[in-house]
PDB file of N, CA and C in Angstrom:
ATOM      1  N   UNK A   1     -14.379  20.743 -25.990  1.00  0.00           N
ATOM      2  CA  UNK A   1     -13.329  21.060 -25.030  1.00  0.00           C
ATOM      3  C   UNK A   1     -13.574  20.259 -23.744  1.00  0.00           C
ATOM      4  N   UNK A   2     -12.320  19.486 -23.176  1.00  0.00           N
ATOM      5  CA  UNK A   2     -12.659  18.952 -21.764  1.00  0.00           C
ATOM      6  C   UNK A   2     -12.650  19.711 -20.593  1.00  0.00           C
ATOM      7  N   UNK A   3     -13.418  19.692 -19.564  1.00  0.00           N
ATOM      8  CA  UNK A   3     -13.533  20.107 -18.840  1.00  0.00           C
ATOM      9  C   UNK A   3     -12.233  19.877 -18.115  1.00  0.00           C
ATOM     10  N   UNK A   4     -11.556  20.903 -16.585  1.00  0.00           N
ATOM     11  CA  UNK A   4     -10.486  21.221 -15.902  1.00  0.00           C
ATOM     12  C   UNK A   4     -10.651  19.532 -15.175  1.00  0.00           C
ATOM     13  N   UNK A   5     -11.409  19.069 -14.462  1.00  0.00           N
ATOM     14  CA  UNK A   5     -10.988  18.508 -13.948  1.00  0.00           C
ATOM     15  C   UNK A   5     -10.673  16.802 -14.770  1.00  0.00           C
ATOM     16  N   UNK A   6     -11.321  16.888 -15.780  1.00  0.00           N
ATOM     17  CA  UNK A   6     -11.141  15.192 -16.759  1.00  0.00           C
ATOM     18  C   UNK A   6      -9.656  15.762 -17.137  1.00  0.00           C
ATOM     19  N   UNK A   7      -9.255  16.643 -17.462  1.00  0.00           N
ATOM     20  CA  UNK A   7      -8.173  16.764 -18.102  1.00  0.00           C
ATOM     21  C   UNK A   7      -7.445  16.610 -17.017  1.00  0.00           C
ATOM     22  N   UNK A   8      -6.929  16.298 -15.784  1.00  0.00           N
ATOM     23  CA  UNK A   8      -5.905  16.402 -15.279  1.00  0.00           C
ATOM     24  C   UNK A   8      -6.188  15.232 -13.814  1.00  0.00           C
ATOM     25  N   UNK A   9      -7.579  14.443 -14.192  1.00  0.00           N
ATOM     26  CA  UNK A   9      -7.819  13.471 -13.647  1.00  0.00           C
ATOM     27  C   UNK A   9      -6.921  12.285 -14.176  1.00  0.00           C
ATOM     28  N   UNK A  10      -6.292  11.247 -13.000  1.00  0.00           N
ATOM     29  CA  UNK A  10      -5.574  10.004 -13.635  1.00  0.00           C
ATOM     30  C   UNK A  10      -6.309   9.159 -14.040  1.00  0.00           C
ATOM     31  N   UNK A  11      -6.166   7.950 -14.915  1.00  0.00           N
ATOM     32  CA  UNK A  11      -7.373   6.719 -15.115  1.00  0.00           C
ATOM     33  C   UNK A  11      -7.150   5.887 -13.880  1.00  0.00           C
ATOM     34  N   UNK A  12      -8.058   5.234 -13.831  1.00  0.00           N
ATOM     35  CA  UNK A  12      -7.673   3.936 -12.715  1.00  0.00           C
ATOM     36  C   UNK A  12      -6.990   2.985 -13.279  1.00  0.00           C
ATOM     37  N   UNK A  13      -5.805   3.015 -12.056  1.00  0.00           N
ATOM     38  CA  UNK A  13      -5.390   1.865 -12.178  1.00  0.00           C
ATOM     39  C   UNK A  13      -5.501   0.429 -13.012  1.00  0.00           C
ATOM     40  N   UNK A  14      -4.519  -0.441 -13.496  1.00  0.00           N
ATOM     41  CA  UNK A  14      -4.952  -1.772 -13.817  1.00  0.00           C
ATOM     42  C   UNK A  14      -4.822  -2.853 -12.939  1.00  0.00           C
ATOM     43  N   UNK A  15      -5.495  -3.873 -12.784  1.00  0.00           N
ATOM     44  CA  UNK A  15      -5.059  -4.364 -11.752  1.00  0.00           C
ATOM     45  C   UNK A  15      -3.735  -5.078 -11.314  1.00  0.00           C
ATOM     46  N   UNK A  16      -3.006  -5.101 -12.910  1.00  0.00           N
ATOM     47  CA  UNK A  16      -1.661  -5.335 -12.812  1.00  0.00           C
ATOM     48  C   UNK A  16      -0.600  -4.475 -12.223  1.00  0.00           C
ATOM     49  N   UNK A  17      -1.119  -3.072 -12.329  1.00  0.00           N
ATOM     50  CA  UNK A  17      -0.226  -2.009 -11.904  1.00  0.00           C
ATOM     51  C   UNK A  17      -0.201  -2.174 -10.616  1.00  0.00           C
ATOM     52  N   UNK A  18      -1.476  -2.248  -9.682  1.00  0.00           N
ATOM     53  CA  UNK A  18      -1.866  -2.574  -8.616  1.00  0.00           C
ATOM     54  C   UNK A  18      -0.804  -3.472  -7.437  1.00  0.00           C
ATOM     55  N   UNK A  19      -1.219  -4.959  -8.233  1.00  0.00           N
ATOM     56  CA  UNK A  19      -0.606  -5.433  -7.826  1.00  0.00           C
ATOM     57  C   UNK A  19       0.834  -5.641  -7.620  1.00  0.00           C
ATOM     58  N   UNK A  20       1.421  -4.804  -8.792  1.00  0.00           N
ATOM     59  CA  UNK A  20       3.512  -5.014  -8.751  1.00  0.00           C
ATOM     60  C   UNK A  20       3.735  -3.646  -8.227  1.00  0.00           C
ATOM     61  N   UNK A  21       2.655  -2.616  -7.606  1.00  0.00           N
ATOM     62  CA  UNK A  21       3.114  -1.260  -6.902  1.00  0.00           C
ATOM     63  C   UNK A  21       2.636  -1.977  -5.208  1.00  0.00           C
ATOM     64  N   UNK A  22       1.684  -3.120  -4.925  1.00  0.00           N
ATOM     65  CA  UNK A  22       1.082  -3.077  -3.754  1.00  0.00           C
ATOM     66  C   UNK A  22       3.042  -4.076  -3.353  1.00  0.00           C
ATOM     67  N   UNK A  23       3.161  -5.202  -4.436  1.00  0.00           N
ATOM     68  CA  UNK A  23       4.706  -5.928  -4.383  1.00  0.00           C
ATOM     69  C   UNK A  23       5.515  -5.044  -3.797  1.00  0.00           C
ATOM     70  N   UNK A  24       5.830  -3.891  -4.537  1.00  0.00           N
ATOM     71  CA  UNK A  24       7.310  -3.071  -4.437  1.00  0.00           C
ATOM     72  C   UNK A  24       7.056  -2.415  -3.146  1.00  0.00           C
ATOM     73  N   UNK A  25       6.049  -1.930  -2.520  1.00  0.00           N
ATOM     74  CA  UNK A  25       5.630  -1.272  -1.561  1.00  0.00           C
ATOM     75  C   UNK A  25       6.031  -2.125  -0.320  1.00  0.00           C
ATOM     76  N   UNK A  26       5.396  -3.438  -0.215  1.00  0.00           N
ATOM     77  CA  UNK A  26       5.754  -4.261   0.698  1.00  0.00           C
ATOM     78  C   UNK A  26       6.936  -4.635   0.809  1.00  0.00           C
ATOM     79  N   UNK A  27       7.592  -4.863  -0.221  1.00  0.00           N
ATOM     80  CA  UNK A  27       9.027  -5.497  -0.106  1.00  0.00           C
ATOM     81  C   UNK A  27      10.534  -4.581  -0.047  1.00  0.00           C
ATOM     82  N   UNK A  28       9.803  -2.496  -0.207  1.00  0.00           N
ATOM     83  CA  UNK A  28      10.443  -1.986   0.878  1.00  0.00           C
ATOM     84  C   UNK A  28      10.125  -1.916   2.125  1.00  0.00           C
ATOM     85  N   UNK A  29       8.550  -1.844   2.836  1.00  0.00           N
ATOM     86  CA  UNK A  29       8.959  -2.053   3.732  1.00  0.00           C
ATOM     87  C   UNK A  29       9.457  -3.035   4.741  1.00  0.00           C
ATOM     88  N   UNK A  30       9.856  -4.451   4.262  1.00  0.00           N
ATOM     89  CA  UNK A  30      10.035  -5.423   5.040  1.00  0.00           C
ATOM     90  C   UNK A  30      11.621  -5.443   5.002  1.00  0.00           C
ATOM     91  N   UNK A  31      12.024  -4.598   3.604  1.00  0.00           N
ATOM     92  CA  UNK A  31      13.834  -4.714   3.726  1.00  0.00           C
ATOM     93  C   UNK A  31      13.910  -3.510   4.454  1.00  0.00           C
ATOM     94  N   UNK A  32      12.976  -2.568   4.828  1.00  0.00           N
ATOM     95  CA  UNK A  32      13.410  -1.825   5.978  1.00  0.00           C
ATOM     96  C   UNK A  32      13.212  -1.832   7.542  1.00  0.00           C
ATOM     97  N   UNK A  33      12.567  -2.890   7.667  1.00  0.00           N
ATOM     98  CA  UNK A  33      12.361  -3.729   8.946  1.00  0.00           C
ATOM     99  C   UNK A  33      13.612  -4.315   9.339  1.00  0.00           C
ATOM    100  N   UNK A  34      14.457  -4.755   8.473  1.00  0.00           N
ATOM    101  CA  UNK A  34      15.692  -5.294   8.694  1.00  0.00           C
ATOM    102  C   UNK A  34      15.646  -6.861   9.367  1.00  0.00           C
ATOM    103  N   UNK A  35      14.664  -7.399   9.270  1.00  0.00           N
ATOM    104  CA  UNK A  35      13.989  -8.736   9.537  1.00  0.00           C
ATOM    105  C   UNK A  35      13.253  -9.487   8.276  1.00  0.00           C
ATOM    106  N   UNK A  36      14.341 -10.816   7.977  1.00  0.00           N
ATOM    107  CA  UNK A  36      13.527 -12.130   6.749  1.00  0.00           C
ATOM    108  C   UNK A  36      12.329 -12.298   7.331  1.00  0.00           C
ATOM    109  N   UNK A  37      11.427 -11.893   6.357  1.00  0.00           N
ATOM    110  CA  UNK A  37      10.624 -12.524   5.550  1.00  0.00           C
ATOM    111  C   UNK A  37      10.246 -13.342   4.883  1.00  0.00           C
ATOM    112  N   UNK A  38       9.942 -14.608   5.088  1.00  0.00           N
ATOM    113  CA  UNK A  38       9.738 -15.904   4.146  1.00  0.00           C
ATOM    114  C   UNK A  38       8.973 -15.321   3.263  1.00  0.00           C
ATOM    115  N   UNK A  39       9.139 -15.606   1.977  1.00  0.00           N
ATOM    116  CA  UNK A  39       8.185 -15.208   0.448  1.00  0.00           C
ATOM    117  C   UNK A  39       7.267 -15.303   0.861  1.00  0.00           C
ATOM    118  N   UNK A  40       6.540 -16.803   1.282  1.00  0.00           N
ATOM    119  CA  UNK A  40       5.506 -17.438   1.307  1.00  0.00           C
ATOM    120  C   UNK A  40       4.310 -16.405   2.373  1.00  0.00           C
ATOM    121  N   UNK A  41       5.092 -15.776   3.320  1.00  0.00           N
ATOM    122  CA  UNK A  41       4.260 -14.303   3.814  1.00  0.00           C
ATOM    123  C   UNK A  41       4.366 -12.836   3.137  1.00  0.00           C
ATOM    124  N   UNK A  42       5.228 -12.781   2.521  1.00  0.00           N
ATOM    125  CA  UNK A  42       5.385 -11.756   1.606  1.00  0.00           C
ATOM    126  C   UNK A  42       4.357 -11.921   0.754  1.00  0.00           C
ATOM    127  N   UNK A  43       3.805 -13.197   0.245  1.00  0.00           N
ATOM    128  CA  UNK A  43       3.035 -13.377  -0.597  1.00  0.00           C
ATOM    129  C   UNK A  43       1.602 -12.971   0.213  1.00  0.00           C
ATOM    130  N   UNK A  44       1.448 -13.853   0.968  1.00  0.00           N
ATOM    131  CA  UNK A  44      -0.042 -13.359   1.653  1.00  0.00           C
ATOM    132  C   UNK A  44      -0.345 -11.949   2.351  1.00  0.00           C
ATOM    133  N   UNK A  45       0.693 -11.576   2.235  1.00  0.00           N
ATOM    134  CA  UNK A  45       0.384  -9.937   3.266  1.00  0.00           C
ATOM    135  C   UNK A  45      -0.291  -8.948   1.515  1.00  0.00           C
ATOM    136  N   UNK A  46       0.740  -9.552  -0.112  1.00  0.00           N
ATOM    137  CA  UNK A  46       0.402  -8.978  -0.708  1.00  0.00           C
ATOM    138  C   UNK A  46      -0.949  -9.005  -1.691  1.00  0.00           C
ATOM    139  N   UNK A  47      -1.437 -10.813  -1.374  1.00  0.00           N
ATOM    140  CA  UNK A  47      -2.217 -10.425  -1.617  1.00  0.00           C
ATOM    141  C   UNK A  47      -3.810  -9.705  -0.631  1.00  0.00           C
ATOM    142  N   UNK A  48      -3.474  -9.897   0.374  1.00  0.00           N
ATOM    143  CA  UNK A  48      -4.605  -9.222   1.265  1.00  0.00           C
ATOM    144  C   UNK A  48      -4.746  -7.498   1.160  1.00  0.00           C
ATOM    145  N   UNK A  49      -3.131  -6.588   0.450  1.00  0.00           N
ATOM    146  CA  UNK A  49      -2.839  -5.648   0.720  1.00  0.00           C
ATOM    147  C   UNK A  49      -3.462  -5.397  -0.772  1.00  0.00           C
ATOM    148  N   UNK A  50      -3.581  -6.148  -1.672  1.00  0.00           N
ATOM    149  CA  UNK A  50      -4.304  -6.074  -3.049  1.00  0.00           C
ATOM    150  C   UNK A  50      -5.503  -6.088  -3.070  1.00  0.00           C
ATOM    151  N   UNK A  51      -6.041  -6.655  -2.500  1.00  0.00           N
ATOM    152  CA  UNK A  51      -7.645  -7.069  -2.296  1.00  0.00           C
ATOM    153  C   UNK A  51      -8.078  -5.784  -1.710  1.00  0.00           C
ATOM    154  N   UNK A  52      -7.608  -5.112  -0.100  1.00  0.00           N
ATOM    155  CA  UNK A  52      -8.262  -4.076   0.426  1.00  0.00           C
ATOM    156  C   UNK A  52      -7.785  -2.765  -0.732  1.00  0.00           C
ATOM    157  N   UNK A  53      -6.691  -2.415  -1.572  1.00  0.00           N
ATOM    158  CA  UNK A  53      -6.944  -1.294  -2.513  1.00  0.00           C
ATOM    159  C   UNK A  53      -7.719  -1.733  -3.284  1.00  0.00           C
ATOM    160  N   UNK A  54      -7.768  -3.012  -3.767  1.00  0.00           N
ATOM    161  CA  UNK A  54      -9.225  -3.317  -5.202  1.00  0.00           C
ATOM    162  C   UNK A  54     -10.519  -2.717  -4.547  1.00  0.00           C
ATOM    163  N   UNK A  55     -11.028  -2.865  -3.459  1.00  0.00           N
ATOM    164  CA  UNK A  55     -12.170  -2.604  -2.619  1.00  0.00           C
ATOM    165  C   UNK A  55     -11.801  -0.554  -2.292  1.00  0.00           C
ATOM    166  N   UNK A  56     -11.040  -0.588  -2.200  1.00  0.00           N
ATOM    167  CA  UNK A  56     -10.634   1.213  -1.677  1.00  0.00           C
ATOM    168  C   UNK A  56     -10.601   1.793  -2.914  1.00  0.00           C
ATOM    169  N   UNK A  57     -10.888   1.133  -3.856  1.00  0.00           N
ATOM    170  CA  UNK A  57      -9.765   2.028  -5.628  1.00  0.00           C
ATOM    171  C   UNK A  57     -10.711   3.071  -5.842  1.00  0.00           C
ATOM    172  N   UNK A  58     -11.925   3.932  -5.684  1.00  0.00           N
ATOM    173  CA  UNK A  58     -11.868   4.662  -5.746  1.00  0.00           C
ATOM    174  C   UNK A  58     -11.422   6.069  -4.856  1.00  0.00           C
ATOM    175  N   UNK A  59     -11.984   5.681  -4.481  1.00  0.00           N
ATOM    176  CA  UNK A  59     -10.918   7.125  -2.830  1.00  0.00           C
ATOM    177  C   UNK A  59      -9.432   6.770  -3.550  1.00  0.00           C
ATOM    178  N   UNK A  60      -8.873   5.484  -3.450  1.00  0.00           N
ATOM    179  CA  UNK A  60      -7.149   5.794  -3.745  1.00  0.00           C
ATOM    180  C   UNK A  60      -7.452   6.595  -5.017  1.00  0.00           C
ATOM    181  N   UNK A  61      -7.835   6.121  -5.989  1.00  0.00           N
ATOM    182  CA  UNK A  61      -7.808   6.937  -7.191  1.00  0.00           C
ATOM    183  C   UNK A  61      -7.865   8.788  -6.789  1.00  0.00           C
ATOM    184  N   UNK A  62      -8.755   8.895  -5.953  1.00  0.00           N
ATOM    185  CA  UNK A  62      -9.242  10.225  -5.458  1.00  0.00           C
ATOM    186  C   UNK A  62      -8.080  11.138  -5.053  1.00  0.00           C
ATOM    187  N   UNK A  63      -7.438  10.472  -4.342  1.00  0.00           N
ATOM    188  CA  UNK A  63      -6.468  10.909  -3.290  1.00  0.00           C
ATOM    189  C   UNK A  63      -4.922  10.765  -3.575  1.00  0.00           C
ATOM    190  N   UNK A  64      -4.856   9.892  -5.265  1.00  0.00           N
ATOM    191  CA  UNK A  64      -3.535   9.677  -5.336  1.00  0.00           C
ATOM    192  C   UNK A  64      -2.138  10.653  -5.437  1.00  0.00           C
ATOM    193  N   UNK A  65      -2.292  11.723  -5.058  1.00  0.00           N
ATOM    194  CA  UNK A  65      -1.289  12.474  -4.982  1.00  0.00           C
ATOM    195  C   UNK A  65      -0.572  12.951  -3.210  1.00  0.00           C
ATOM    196  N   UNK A  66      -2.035  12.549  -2.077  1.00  0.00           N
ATOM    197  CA  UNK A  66      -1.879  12.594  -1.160  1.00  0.00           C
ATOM    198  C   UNK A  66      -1.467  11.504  -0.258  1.00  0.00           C
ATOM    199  N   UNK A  67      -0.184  11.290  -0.297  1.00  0.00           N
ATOM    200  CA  UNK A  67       0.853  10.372  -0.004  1.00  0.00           C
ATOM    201  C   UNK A  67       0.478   9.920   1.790  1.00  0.00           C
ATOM    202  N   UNK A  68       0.385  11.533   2.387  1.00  0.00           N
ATOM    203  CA  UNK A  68       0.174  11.127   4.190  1.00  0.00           C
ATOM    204  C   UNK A  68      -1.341  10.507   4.022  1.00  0.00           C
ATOM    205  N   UNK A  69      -2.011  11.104   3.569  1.00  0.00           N
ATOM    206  CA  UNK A  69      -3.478  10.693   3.490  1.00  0.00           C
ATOM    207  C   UNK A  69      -3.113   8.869   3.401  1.00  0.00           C
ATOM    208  N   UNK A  70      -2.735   8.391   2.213  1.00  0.00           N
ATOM    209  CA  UNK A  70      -2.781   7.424   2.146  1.00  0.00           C
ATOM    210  C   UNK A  70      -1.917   6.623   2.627  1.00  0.00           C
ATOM    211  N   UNK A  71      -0.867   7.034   3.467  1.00  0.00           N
ATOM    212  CA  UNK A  71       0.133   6.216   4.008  1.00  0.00           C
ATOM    213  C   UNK A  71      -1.004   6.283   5.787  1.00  0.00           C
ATOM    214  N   UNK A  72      -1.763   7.008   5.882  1.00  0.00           N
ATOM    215  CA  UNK A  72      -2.854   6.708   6.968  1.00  0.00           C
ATOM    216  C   UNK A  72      -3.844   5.896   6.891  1.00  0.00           C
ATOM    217  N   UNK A  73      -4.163   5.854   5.628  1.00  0.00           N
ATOM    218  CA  UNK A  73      -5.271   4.547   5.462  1.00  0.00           C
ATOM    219  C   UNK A  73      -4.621   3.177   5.348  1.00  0.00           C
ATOM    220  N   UNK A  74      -3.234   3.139   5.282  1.00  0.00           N
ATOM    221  CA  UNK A  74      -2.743   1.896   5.433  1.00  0.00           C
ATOM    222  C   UNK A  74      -2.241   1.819   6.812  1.00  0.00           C
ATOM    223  N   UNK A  75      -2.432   2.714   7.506  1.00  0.00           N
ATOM    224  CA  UNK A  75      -1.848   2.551   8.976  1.00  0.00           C
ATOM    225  C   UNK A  75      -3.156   2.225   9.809  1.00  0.00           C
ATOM    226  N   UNK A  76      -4.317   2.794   9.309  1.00  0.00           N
ATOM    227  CA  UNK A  76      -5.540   1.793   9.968  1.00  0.00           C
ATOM    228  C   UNK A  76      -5.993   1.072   9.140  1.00  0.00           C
ATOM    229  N   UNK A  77      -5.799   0.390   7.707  1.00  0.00           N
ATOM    230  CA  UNK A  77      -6.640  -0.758   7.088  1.00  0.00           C
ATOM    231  C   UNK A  77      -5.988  -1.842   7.210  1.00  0.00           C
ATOM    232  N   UNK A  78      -4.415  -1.601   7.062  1.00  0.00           N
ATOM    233  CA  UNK A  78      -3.865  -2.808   6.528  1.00  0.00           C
ATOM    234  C   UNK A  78      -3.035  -3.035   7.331  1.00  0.00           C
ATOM    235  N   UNK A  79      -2.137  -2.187   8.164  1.00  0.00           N
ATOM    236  CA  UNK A  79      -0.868  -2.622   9.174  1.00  0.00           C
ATOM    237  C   UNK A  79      -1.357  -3.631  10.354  1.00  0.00           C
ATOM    238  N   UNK A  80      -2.515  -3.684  10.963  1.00  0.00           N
ATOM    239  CA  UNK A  80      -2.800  -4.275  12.148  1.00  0.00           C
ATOM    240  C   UNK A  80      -2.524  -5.879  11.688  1.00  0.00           C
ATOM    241  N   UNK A  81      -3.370  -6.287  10.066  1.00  0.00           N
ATOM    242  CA  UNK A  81      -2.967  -7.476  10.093  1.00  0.00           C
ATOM    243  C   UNK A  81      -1.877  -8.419   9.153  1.00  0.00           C
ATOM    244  N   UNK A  82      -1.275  -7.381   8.316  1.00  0.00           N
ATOM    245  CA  UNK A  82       0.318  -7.437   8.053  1.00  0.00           C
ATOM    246  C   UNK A  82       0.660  -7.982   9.407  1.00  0.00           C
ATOM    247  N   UNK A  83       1.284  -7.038  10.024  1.00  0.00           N
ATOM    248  CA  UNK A  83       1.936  -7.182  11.595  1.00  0.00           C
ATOM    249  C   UNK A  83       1.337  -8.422  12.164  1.00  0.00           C
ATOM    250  N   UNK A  84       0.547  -9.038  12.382  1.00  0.00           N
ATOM    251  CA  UNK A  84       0.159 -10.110  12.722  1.00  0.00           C
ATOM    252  C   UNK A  84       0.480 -11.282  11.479  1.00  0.00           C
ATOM    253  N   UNK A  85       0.804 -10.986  11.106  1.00  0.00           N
ATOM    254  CA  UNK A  85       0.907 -12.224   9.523  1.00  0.00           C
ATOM    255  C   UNK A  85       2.499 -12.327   9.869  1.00  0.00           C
ATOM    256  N   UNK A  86       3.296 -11.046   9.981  1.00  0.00           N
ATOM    257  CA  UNK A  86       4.244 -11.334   9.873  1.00  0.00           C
ATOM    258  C   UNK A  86       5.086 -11.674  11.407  1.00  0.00           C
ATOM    259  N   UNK A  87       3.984 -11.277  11.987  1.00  0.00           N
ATOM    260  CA  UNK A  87       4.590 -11.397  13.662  1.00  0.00           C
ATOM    261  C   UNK A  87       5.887 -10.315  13.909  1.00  0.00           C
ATOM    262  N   UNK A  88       5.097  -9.225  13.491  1.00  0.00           N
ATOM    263  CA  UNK A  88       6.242  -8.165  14.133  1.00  0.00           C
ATOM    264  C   UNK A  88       5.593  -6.873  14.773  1.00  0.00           C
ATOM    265  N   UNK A  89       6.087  -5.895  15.397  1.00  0.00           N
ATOM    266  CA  UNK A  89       5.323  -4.729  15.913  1.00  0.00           C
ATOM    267  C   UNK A  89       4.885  -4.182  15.211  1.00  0.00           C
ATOM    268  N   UNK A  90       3.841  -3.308  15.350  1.00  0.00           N
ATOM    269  CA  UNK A  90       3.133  -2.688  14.281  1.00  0.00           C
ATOM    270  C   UNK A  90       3.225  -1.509  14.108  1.00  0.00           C
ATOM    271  N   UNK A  91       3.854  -0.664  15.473  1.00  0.00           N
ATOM    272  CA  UNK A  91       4.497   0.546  14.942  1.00  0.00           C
ATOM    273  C   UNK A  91       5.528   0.472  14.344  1.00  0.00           C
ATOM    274  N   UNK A  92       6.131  -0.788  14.264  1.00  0.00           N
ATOM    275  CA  UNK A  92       7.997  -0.850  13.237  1.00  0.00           C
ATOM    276  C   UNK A  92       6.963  -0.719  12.279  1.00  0.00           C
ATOM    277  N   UNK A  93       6.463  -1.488  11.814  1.00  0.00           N
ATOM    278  CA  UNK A  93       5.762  -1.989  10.953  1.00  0.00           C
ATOM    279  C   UNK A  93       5.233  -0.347  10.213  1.00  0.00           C
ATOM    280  N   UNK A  94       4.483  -0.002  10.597  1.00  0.00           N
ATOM    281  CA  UNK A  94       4.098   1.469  10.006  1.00  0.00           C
ATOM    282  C   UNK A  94       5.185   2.640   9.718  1.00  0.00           C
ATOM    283  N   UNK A  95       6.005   2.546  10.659  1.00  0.00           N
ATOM    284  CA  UNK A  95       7.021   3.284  10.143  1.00  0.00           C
ATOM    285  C   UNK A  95       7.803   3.187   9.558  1.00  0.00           C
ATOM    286  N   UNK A  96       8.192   1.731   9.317  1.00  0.00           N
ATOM    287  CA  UNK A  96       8.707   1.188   8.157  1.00  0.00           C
ATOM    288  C   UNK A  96       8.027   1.540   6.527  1.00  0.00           C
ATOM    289  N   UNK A  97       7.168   1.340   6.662  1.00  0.00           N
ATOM    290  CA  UNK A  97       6.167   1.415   5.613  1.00  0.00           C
ATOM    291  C   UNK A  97       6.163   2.963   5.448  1.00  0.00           C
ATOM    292  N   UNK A  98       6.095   3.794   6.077  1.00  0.00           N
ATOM    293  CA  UNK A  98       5.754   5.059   5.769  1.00  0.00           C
ATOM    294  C   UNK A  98       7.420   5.782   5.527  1.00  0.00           C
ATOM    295  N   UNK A  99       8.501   5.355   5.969  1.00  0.00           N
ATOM    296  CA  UNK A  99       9.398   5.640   5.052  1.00  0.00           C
ATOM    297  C   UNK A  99       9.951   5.395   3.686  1.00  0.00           C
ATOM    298  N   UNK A 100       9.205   3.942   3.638  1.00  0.00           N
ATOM    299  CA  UNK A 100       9.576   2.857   2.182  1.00  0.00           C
ATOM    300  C   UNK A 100       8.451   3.847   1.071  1.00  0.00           C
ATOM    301  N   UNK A 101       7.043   3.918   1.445  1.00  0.00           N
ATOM    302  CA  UNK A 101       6.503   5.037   0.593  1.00  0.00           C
ATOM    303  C   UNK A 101       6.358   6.776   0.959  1.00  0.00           C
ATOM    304  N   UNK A 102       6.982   6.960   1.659  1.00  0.00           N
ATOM    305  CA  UNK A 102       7.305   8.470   1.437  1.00  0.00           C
ATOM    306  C   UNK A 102       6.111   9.459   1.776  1.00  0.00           C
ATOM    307  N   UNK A 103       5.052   8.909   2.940  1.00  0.00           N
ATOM    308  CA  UNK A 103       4.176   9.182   3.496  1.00  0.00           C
ATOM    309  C   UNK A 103       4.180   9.969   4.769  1.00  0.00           C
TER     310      UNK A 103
END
């Protein structure tokens, strides 16, 4: 018999999942910025925003049901240098983001 918590634990992530959820994530919040985006930064914000969950994946794994939790660890890991990549404010920037994922 499995124990309560394996049974209702998620697996980790693949890193493919990763990466086309870290995509969809970014590319609501930049269509909710209401400001273009050249790809070519869309691209680098996603992969830097890939790299710091590959390095975080266990806590995210930990925590994946806690949406504010983790819409806070992207408001101090990752927004300061998004916002600088993309040259925009960084509170749009977070609150953008935290409406696009529901944080």
């Amino acid at each position: 018999m499995k124990m309560f918590q394996e049974k209702h634990s998620a697996p980790l992530p693949t890193p493919r999942s990763i990466r086309r959820t870290c995509s969809n994530e970014l590319y609501r919040t930049a269509k909710r910025l209401k400001q273009h985006i050249p790809p070519t930064l869309l691209g680098q914000a996603e992969a830097f925003y890939v790299r710091k969950v590959i390095d975080n994946l266990s806590w995210i794994a930990q925590n994946h049901s806690n949406r504010k939790l983790l819409a806070d660890w992207w408001d101090e890991q990752i927004s300061e240098e998004i916002a600088a990549m993309w040259n925009v404010d960084r509170e749009r920037l977070k609150k953008a983001f935290r409406d696009a994922f529901g944080g």
